[in-house]
Protein backbone atom coordinates (compact mmCIF):
# COMPACT_ATOMS: atom_id res chain seq x y z
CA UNK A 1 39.40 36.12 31.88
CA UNK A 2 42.73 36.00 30.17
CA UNK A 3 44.01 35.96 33.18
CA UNK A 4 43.09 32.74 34.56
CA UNK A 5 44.88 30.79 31.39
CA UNK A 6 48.06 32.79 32.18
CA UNK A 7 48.01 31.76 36.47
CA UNK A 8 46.77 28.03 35.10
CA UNK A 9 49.54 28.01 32.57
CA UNK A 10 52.76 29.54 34.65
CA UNK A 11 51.14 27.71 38.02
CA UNK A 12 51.36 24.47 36.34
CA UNK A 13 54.98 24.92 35.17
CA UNK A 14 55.59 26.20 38.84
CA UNK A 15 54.19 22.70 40.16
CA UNK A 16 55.63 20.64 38.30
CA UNK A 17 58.88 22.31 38.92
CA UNK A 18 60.14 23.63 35.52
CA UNK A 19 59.32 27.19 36.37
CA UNK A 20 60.44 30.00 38.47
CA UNK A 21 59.95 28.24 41.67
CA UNK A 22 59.07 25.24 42.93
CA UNK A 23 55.35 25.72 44.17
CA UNK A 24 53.51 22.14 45.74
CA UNK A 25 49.58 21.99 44.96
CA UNK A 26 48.09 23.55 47.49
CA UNK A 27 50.07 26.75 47.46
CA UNK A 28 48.75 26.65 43.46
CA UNK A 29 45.03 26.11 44.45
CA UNK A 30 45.02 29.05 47.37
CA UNK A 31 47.13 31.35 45.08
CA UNK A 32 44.18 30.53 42.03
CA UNK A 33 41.41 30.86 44.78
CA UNK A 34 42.56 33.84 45.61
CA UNK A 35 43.15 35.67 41.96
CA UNK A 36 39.43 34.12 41.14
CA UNK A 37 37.74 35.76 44.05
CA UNK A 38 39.74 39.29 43.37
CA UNK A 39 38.66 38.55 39.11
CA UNK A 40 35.14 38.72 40.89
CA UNK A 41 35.10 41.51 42.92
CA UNK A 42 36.91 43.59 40.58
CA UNK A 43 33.84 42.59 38.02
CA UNK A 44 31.58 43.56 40.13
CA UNK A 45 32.85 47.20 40.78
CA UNK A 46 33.49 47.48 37.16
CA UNK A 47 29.59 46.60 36.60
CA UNK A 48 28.63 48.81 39.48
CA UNK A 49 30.90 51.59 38.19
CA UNK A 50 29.05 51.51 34.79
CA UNK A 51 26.17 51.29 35.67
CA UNK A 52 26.55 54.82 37.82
């Protein structure tokens, strides 16, 4: 979950508006809702792909 401290970390810079491009709050949250509920699936086909 590496990940997640990288999207936090560049998002935030994005929002405040010292990054790459100027991002408002809400386009943060539904970009990190969406990269958590891929992060799940993709755990849950790696655990399913293991375990077969």
């Amino acid at each position: 979950m590496f990940g997640i401290v990288l999207i936090i970390y560049f998002g935030g810079r994005n929002v405040l508006h010292i990054g790459w491009k100027a991002w408002d709050l809400a386009s943060f949250t539904t970009f990190l809702a969406c990269f958590t509920k891929l992060a799940t699936k993709v755990s849950h086909a790696a655990k399913l792909f293991n375990a077969v």
